[in-house]
C-alpha atoms as a PDB file:
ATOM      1  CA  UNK A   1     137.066 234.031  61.692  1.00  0.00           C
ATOM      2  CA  UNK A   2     134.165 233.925  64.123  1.00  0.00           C
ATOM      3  CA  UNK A   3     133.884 230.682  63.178  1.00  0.00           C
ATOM      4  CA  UNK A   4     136.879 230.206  64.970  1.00  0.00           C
ATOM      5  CA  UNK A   5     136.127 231.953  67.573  1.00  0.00           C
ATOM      6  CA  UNK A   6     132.694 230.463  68.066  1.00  0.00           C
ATOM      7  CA  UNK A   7     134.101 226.752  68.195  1.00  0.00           C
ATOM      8  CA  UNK A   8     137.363 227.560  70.575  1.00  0.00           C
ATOM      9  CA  UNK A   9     134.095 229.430  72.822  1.00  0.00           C
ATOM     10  CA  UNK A  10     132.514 226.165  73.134  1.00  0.00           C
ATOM     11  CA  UNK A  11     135.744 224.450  73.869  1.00  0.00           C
ATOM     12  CA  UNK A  12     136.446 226.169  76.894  1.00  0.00           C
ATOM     13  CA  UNK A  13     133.367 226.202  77.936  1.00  0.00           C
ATOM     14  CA  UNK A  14     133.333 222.224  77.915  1.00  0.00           C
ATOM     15  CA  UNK A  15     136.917 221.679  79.620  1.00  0.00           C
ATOM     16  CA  UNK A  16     135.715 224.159  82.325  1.00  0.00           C
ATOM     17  CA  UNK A  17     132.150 222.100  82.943  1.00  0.00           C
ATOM     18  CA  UNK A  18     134.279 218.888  83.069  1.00  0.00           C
ATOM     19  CA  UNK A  19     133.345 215.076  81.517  1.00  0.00           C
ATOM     20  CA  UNK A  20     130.532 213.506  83.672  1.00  0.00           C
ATOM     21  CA  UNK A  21     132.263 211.274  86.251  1.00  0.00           C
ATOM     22  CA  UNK A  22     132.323 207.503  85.867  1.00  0.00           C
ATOM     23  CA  UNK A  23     130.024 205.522  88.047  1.00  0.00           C
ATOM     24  CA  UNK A  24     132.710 203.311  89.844  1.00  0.00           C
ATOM     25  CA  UNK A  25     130.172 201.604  91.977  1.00  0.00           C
ATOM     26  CA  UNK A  26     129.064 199.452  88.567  1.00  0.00           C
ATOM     27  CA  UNK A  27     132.472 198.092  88.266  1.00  0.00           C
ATOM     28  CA  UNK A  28     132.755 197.081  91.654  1.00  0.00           C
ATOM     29  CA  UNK A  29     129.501 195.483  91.882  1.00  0.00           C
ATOM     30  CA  UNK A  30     130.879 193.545  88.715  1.00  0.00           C
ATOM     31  CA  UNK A  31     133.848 192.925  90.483  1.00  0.00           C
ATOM     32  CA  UNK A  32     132.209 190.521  93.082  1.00  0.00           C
ATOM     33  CA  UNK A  33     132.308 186.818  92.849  1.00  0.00           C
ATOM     34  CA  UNK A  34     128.839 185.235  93.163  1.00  0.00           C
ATOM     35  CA  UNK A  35     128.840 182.822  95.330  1.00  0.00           C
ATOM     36  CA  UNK A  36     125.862 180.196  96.699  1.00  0.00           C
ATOM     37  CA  UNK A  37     125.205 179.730 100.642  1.00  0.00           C
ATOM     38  CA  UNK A  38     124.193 177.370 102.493  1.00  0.00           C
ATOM     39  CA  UNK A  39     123.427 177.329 106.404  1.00  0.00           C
ATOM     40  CA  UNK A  40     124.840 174.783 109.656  1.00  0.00           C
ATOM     41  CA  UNK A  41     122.820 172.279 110.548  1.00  0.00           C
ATOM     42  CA  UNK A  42     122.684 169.779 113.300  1.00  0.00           C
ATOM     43  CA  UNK A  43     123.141 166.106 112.592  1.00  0.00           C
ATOM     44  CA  UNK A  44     124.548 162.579 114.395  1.00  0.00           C
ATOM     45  CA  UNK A  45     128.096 162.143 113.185  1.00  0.00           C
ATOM     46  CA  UNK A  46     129.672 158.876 113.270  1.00  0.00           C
ATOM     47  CA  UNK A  47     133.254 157.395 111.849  1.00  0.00           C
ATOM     48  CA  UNK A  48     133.324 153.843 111.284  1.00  0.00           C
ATOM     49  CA  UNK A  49     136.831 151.837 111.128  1.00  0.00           C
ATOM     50  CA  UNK A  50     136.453 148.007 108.921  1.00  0.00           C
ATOM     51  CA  UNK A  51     138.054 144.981 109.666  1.00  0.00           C
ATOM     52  CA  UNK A  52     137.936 141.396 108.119  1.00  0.00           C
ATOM     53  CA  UNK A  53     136.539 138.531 109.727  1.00  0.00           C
ATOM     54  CA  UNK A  54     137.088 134.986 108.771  1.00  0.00           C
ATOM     55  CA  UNK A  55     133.941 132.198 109.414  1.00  0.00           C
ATOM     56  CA  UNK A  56     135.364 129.146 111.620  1.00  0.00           C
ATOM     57  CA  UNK A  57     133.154 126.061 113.080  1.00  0.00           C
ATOM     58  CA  UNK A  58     134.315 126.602 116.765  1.00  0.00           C
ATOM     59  CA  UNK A  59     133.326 122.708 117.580  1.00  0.00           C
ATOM     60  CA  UNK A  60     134.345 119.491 114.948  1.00  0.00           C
ATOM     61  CA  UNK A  61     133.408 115.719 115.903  1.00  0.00           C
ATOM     62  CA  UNK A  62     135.653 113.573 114.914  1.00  0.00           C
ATOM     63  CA  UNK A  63     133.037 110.228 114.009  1.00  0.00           C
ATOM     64  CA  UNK A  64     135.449 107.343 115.088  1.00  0.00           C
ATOM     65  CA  UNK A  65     135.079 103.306 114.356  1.00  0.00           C
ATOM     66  CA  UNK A  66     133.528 101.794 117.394  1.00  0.00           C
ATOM     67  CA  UNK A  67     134.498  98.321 116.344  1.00  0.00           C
ATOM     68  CA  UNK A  68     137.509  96.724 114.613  1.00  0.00           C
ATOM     69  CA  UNK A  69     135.946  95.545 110.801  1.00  0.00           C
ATOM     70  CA  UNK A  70     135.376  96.276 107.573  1.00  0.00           C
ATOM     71  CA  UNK A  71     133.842  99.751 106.395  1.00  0.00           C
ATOM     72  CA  UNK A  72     130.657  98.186 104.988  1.00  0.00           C
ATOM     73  CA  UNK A  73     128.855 101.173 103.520  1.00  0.00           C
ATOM     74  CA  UNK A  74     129.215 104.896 103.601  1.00  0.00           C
ATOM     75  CA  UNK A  75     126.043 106.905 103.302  1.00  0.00           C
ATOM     76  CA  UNK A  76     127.755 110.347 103.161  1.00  0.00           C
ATOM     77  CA  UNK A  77     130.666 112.203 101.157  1.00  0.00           C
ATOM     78  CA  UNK A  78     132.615 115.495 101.472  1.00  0.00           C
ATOM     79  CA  UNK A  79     130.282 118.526 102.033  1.00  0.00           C
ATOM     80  CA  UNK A  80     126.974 117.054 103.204  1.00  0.00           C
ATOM     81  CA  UNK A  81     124.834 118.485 105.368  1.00  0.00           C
ATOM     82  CA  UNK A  82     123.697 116.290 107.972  1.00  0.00           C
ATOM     83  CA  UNK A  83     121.011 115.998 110.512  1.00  0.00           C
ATOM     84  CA  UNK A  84     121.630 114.652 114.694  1.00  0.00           C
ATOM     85  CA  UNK A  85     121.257 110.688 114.565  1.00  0.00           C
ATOM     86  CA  UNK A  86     121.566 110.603 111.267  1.00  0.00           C
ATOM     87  CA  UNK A  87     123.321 106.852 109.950  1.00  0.00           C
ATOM     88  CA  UNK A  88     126.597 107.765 108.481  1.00  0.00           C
ATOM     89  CA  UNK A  89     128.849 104.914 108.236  1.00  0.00           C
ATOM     90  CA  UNK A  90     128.166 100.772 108.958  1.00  0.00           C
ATOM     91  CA  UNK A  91     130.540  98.656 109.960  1.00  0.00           C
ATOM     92  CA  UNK A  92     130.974  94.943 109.912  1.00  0.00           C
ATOM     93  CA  UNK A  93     133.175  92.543 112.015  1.00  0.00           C
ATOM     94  CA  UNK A  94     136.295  90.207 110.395  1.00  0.00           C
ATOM     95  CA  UNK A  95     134.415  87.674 111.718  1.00  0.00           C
ATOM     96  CA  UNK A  96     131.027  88.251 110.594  1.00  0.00           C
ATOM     97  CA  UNK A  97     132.758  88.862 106.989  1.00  0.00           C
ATOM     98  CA  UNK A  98     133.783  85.564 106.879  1.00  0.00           C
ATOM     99  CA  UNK A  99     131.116  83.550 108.738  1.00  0.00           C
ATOM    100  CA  UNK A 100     128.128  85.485 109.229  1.00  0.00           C
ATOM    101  CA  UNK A 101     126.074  84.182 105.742  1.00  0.00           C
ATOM    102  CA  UNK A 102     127.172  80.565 106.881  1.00  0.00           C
ATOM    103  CA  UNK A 103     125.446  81.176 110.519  1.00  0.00           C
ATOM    104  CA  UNK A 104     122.339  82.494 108.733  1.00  0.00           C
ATOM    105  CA  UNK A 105     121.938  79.510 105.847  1.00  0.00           C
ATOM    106  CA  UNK A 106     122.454  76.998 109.641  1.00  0.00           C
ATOM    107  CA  UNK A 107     119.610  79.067 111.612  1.00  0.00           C
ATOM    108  CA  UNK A 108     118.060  81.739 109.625  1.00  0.00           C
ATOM    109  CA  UNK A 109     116.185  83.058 112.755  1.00  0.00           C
ATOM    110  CA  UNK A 110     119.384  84.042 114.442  1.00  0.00           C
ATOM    111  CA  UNK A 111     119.590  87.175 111.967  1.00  0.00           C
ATOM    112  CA  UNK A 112     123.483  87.311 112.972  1.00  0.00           C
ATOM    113  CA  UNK A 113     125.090  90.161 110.893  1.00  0.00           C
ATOM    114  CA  UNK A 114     127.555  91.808 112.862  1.00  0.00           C
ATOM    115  CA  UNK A 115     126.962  94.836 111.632  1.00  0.00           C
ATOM    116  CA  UNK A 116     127.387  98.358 113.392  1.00  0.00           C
ATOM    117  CA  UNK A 117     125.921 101.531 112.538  1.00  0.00           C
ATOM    118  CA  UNK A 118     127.553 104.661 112.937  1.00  0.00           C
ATOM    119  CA  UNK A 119     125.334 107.889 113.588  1.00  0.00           C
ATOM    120  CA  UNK A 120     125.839 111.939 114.059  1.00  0.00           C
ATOM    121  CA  UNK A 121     125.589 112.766 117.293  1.00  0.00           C
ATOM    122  CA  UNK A 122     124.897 116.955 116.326  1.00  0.00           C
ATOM    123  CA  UNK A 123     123.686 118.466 113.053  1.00  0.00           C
ATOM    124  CA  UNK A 124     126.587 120.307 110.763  1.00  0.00           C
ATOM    125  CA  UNK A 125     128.989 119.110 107.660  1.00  0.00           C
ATOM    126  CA  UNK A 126     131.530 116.786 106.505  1.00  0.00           C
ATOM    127  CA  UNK A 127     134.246 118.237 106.395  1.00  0.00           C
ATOM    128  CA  UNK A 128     136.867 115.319 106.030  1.00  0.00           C
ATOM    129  CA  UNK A 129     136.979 111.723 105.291  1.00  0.00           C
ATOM    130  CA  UNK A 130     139.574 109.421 106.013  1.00  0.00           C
ATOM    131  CA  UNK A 131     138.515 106.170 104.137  1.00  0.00           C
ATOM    132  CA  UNK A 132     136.827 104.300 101.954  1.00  0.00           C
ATOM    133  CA  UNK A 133     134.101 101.754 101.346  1.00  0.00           C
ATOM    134  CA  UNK A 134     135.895  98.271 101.913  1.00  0.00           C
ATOM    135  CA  UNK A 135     138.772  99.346 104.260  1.00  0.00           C
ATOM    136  CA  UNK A 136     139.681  97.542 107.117  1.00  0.00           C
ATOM    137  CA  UNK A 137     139.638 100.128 110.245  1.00  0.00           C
ATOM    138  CA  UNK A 138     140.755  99.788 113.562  1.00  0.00           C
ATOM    139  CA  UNK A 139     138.469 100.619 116.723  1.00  0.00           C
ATOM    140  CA  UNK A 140     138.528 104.011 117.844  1.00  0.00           C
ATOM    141  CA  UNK A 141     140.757 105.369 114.001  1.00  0.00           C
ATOM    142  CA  UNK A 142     138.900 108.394 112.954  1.00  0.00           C
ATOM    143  CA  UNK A 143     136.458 107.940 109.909  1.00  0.00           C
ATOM    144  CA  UNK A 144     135.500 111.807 109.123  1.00  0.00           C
ATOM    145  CA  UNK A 145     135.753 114.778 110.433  1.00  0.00           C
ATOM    146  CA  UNK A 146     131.333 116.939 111.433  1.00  0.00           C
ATOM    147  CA  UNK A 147     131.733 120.534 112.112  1.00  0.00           C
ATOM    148  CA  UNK A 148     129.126 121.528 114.027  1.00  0.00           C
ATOM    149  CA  UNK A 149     126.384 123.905 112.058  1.00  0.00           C
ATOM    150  CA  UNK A 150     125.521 125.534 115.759  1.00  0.00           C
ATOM    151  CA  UNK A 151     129.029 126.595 116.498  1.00  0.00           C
ATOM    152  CA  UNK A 152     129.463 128.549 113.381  1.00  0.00           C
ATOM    153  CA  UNK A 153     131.506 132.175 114.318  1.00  0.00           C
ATOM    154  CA  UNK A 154     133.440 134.970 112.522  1.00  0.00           C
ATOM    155  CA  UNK A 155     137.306 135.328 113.917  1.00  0.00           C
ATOM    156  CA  UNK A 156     137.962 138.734 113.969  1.00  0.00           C
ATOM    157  CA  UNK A 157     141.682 140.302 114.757  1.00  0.00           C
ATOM    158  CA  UNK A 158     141.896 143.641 115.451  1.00  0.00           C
ATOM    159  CA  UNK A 159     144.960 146.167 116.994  1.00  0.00           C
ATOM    160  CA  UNK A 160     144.621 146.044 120.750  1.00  0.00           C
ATOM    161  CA  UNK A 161     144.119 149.934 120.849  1.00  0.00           C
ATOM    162  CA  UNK A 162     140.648 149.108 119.242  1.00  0.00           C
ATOM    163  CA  UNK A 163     139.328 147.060 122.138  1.00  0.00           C
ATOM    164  CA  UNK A 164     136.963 149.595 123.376  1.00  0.00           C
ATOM    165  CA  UNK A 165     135.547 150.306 120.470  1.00  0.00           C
ATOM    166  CA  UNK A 166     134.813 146.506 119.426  1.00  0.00           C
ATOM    167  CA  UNK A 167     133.507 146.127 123.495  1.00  0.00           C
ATOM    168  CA  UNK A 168     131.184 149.359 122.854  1.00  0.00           C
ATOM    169  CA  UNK A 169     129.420 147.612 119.829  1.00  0.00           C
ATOM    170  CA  UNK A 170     127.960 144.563 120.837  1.00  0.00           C
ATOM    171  CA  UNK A 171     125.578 144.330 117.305  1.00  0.00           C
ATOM    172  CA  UNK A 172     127.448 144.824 114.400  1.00  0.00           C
ATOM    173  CA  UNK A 173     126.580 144.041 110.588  1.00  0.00           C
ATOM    174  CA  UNK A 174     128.647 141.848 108.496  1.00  0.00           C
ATOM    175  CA  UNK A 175     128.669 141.858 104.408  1.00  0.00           C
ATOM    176  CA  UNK A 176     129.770 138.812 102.921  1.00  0.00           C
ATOM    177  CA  UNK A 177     131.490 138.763  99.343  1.00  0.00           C
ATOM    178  CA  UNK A 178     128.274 138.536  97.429  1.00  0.00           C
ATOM    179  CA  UNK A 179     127.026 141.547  99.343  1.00  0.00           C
ATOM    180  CA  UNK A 180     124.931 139.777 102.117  1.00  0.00           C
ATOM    181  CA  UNK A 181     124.469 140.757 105.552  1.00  0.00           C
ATOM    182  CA  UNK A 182     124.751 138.930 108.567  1.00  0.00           C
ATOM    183  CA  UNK A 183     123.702 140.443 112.180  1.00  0.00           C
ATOM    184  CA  UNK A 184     126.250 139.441 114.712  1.00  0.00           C
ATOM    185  CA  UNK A 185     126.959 139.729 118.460  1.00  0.00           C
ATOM    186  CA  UNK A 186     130.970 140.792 119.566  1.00  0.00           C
ATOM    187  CA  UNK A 187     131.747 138.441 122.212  1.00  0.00           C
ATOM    188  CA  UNK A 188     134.394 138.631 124.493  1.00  0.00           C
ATOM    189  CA  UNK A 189     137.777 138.590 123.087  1.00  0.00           C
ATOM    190  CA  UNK A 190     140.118 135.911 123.800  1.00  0.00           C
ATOM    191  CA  UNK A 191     142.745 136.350 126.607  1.00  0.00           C
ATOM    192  CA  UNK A 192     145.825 136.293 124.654  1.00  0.00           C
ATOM    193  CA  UNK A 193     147.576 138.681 122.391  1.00  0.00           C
ATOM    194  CA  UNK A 194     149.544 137.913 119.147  1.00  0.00           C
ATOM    195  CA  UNK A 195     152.823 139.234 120.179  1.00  0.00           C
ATOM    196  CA  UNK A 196     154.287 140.335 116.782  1.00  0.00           C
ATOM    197  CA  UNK A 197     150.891 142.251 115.562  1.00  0.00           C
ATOM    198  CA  UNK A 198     149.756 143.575 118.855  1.00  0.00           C
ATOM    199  CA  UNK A 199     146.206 142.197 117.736  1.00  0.00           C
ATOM    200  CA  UNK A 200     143.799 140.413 120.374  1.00  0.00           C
ATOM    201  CA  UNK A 201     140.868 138.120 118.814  1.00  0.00           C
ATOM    202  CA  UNK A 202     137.386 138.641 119.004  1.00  0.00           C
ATOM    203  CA  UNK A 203     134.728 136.214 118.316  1.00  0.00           C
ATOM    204  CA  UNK A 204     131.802 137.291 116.593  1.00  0.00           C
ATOM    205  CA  UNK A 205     128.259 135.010 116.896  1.00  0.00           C
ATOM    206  CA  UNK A 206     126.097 134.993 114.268  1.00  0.00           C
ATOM    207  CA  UNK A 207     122.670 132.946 113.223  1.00  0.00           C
ATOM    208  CA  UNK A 208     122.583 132.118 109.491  1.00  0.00           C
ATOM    209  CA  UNK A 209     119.330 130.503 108.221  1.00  0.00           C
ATOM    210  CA  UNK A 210     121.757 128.089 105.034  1.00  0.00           C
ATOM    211  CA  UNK A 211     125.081 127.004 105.329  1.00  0.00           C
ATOM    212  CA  UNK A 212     128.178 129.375 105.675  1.00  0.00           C
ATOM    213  CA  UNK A 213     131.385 127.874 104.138  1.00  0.00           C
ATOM    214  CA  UNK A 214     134.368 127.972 106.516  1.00  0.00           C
ATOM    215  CA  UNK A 215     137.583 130.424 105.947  1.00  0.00           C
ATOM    216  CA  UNK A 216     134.949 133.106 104.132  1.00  0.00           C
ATOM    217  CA  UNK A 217     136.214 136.602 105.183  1.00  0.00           C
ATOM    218  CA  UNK A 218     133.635 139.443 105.623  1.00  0.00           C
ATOM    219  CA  UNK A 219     133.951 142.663 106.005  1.00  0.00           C
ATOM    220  CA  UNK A 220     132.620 144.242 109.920  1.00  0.00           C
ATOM    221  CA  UNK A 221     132.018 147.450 110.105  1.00  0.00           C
ATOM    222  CA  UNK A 222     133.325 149.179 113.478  1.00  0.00           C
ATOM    223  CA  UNK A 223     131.871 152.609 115.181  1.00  0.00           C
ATOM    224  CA  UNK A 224     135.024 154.260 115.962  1.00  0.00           C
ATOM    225  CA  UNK A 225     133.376 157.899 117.275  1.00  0.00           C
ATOM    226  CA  UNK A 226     130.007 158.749 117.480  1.00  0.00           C
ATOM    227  CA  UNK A 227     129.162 162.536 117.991  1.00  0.00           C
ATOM    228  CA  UNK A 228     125.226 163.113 118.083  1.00  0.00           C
ATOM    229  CA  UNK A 229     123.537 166.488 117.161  1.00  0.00           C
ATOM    230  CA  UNK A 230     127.232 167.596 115.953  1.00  0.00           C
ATOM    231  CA  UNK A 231     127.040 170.577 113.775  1.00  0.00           C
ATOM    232  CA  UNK A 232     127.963 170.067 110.313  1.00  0.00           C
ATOM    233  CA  UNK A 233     128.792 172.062 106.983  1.00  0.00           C
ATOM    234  CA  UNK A 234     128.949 170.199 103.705  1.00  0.00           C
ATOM    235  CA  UNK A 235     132.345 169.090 102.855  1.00  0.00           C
ATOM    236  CA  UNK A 236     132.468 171.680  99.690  1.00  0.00           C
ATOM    237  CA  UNK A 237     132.123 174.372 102.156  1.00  0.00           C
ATOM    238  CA  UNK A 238     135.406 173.358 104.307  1.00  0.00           C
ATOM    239  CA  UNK A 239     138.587 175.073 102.408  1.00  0.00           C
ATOM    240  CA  UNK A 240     142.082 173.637 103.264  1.00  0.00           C
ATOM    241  CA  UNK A 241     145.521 173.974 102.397  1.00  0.00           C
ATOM    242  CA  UNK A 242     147.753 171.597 100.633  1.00  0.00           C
ATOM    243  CA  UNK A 243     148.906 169.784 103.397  1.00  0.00           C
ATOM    244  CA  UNK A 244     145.738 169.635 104.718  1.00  0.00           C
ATOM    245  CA  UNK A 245     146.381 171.247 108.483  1.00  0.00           C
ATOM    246  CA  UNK A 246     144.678 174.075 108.505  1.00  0.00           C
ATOM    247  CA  UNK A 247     140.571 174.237 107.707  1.00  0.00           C
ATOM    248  CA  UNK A 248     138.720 177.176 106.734  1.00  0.00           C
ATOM    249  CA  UNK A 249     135.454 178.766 106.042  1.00  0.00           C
ATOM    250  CA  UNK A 250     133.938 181.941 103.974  1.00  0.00           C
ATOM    251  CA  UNK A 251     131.443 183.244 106.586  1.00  0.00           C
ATOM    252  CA  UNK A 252     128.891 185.998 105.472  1.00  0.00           C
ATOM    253  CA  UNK A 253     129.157 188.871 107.613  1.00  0.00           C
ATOM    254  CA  UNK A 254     126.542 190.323 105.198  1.00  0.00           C
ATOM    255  CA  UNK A 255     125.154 190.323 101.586  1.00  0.00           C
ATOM    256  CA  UNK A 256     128.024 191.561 100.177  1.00  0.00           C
ATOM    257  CA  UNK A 257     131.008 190.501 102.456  1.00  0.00           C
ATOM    258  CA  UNK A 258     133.082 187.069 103.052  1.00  0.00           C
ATOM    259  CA  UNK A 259     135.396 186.542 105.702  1.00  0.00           C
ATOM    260  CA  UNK A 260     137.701 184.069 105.941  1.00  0.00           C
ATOM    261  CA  UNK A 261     137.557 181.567 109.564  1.00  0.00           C
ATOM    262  CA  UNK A 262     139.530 178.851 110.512  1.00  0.00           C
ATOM    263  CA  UNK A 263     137.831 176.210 112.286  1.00  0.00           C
ATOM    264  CA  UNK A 264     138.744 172.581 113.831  1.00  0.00           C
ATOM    265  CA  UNK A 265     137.162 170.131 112.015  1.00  0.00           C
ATOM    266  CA  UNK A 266     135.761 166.861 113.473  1.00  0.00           C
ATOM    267  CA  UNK A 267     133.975 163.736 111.994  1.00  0.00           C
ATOM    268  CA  UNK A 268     134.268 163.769 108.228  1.00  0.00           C
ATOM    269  CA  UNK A 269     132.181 161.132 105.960  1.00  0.00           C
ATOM    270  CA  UNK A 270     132.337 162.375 102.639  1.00  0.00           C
ATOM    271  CA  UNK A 271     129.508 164.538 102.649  1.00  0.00           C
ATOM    272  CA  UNK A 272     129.423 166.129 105.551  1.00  0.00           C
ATOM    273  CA  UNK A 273     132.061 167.619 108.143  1.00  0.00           C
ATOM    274  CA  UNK A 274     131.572 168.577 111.650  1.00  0.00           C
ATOM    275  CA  UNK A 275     132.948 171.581 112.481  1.00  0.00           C
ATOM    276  CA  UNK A 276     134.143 171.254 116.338  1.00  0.00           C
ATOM    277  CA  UNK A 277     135.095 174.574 117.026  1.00  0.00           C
ATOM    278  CA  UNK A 278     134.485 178.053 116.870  1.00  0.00           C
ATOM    279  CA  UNK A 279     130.829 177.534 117.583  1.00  0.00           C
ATOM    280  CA  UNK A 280     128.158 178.849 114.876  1.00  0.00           C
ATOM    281  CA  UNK A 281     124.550 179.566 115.572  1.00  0.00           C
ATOM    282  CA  UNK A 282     121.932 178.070 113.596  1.00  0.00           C
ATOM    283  CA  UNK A 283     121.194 181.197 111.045  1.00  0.00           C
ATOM    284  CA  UNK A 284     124.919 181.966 110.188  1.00  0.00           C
ATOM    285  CA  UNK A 285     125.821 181.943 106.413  1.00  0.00           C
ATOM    286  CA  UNK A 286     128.711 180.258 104.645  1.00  0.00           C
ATOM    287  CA  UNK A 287     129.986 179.819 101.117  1.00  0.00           C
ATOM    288  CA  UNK A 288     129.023 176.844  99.623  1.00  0.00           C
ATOM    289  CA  UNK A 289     130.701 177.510  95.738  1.00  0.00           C
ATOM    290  CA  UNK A 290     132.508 180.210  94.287  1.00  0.00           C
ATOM    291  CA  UNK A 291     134.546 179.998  97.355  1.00  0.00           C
ATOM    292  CA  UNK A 292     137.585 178.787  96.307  1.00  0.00           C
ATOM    293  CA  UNK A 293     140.759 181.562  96.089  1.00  0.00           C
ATOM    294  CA  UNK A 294     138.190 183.976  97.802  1.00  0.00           C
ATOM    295  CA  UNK A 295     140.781 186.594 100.063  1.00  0.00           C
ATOM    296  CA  UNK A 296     139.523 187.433 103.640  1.00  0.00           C
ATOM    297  CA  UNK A 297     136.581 190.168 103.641  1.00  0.00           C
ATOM    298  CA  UNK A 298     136.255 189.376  99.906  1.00  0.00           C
ATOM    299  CA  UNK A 299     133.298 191.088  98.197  1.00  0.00           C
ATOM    300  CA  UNK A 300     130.610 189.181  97.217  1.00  0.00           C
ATOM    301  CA  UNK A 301     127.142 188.316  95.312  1.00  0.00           C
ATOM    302  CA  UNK A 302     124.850 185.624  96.297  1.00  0.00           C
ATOM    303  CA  UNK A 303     123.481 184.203  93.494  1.00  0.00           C
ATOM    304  CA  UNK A 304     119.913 184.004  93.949  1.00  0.00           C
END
């Protein structure tokens, strides 16, 4: 019986000192997403816009019979590559044909031959031939066609709304299919528009040291906007919505709070984004990961 009475003692006396509390601080601090940070910085920011550009031989020679005769011999074929006054085709009269080795057995001193020889009159390549060894040709009928190596260019054809930008960048780079690059100069574009596409042409110079095939396209690289010393966030930093219209960013009031801030974004290359407007000083603190989902003034823990 005092047993009893003993243990119900104790009883009450425990309900009336209460359970110690639970520390609700621990769960909170648990709670917290941990997040890394990462600061602004200031960088150029550029956005580039690429076009195609075919190669063309501005100037082709058409090499033309300067006699009526016989094509004698023909010292080049399709594709060659040949030098200024360079022999290229000879010719020989009817007449010499027929009497010219009966002259020379008469009087071999006279050296009659009747022969004419054809030269290049500027370096570059064959690109066509008309005839063959043996055929009779007619003064003045075109025996091939010599595109001039020197007036080698790129044809580019870009929207008419672009035409400042081309004008801005006089030097541009061009990568050919097997990855090469050409330095070239944007000349000025040609005074005509293609009225369907909208599209004026520009002509792009260019100094190879071997031979560029004609009708290669290459890829030109355009500056559309240049911002220098924009500042930047990295691009995992920048939250958006699904249809991508409104931008975001988990600022660090402190060490322990995240608020959301919408920002206009500018220049975007992948890795970077400039971040136009509101304007952030240089020791302000963002969210770098663990941002995604975070609620405005979210609680936080910077992983260290």
């Amino acid at each position: 019986m005092i047993k009893n009475i003993a243990a119900a003692g104790f009883s009450l006396l425990l309900a009336a000192c209460g359970t110690p509390a639970k520390d609700h601080s621990l769960d909170t601090l648990e709670q917290r997403a941990t997040v890394e940070i990462t600061p602004p910085k200031r960088q150029d920011m550029a956005s580039y816009v690429d076009f195609n550009a075919s190669s063309s031989y501005l100037e082709k020679s058409y090499i033309k019979a300067s006699i009526n005769g016989y094509l004698k011999d023909m010292k080049v074929k399709m594709g060659d590559v040949v030098y200024s006054g360079q022999v290229l085709f000879s010719l020989v009269t009817k007449e010499a044909q027929a009497i010219g080795n009966s002259i020379n057995q008469l009087d071999p001193a006279f050296k009659f031959s009747g022969t004419s020889h054809i030269r290049a009159a500027v370096p570059g390549f064959i690109m066509l031939l008309s005839h063959q060894k043996g055929d009779y040709v007619s003064e003045g009928e075109v025996l091939a066609v010599l595109s001039n190596k020197n007036s080698l260019v790129f044809l580019l054809d870009a929207p008419y709304a672009m035409r400042q930008s081309l004008v801005n960048n006089a030097a541009v780079a061009l990568t050919l299919p097997d990855g090469e690059q050409l330095a070239g100069t944007i000349g000025v574009p040609l005074a005509s528009v293609d009225s369907v596409a909208q599209t004026q042409r520009f002509i792009i110079h260019v100094s190879p040291d071997h031979a560029i095939p004609e009708n290669l396209v290459a890829l030109v690289r355009i500056v559309n906007l240049y911002h220098p010393n924009a500042l930047t966030l990295p691009k995992a930093a920048v939250l958006s919505n699904e249809t991508e219209d409104e931008f975001w960013v988990m600022k660090l009031n402190n060490d322990s709070t995240a608020v959301k801030v919408v920002v206009e974004k500018g220049i975007d290359d992948g890795r970077q984004v400039e971040i136009l407007a509101p304007a952030f000083a240089a020791n302000d603190r963002f969210v770098l990961s663990g941002n995604y989902g975070l609620a405005d003034t979210a609680k936080v823990k910077i992983k260290r």
